[in-house]
Protein backbone atom coordinates (compact mmCIF):
# COMPACT_ATOMS: atom_id res chain seq x y z
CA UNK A 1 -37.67 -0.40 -84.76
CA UNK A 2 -38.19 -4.23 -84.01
CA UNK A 3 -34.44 -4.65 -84.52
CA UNK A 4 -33.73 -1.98 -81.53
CA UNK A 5 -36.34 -3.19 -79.48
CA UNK A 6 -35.11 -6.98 -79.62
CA UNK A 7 -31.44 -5.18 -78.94
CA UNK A 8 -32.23 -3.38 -76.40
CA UNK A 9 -34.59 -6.32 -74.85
CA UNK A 10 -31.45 -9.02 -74.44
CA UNK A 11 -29.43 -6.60 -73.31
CA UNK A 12 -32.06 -6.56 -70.33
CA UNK A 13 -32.46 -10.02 -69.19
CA UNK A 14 -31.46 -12.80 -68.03
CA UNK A 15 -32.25 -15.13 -71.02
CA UNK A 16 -31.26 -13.25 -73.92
CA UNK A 17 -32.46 -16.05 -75.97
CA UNK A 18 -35.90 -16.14 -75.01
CA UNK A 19 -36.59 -12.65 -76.09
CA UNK A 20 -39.51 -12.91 -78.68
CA UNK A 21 -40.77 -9.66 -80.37
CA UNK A 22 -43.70 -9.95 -82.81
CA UNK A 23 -44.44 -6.54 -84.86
CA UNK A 24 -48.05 -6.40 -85.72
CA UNK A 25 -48.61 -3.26 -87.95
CA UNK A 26 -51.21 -1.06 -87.87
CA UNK A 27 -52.69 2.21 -89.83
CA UNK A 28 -50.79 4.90 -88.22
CA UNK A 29 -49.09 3.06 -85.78
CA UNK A 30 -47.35 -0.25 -84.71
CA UNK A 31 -47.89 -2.74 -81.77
CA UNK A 32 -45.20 -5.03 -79.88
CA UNK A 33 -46.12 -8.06 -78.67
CA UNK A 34 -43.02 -8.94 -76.23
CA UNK A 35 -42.41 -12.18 -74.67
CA UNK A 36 -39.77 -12.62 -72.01
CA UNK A 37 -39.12 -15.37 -69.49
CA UNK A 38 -41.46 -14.92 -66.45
CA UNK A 39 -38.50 -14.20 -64.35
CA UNK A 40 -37.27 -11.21 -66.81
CA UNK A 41 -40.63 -9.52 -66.49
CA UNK A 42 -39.74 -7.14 -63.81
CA UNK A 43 -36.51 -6.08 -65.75
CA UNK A 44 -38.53 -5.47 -68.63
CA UNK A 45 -41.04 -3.10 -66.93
CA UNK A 46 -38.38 -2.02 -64.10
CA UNK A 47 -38.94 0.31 -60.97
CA UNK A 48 -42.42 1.78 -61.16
CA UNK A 49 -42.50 1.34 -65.21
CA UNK A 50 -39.55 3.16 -65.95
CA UNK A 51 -37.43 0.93 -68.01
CA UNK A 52 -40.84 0.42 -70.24
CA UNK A 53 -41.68 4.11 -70.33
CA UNK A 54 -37.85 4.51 -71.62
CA UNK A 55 -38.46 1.98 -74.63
CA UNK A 56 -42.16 3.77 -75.42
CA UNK A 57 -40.28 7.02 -75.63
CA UNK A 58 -37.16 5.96 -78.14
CA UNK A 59 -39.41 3.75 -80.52
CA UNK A 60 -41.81 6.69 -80.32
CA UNK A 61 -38.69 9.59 -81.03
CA UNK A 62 -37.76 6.44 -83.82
CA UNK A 63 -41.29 6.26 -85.65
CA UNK A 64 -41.69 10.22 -85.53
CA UNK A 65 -39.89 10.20 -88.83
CA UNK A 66 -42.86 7.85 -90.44
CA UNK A 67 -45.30 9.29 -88.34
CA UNK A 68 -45.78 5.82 -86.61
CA UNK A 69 -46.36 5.74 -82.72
CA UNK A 70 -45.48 2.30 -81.14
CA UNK A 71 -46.88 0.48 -78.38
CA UNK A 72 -45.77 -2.24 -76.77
CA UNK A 73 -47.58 -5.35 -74.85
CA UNK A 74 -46.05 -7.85 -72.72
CA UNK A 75 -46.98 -10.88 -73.12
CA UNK A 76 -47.17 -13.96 -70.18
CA UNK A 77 -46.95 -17.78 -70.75
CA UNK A 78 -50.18 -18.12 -71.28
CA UNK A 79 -50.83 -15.70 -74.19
CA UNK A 80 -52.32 -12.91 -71.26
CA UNK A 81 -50.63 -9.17 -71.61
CA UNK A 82 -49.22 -8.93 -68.31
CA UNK A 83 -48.54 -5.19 -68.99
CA UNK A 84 -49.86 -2.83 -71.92
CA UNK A 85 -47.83 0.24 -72.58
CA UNK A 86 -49.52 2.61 -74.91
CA UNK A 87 -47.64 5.54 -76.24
């Protein structure tokens, strides 16, 4: 799932090289910690949390096989989520 995400995430932005996706397990499911330039935040999230919802729902339909939900949190410069999606 990290491997998609990451995909998906440069495939977004601006600065493809900045993407930074940290998977932090957890019992029955797994957390996201994204970082993205400040400037590629709005991508990430997109019109009225679209583009975010969109990534909850295919790492969600992805982890259904383990049983795993995902969540993901976007991260600012200064180690403040800017945005918490939970699934």
């Amino acid at each position: 799932m990290k491997e998609f995400l990451e995909y998906v995430l440069r495939e977004l932005v601006d600065y493809p090289d900045e993407v930074l996706v940290v998977e932090v397990p957890r019992e029955h499911s797994v957390l996201f910690r994204v970082r993205v330039r400040s400037t590629d935040v709005g991508k990430v999230i997109g019109v009225q949390g679209r583009t975010i919802a969109s990534l909850r729902s295919l790492l969600n339909a992805a982890g259904a096989r383990s049983q795993r939900k995902a969540h993901i949190e976007i991260m600012e410069e200064r180690n403040q989520p800017a945005e918490v999606a939970h699934a």
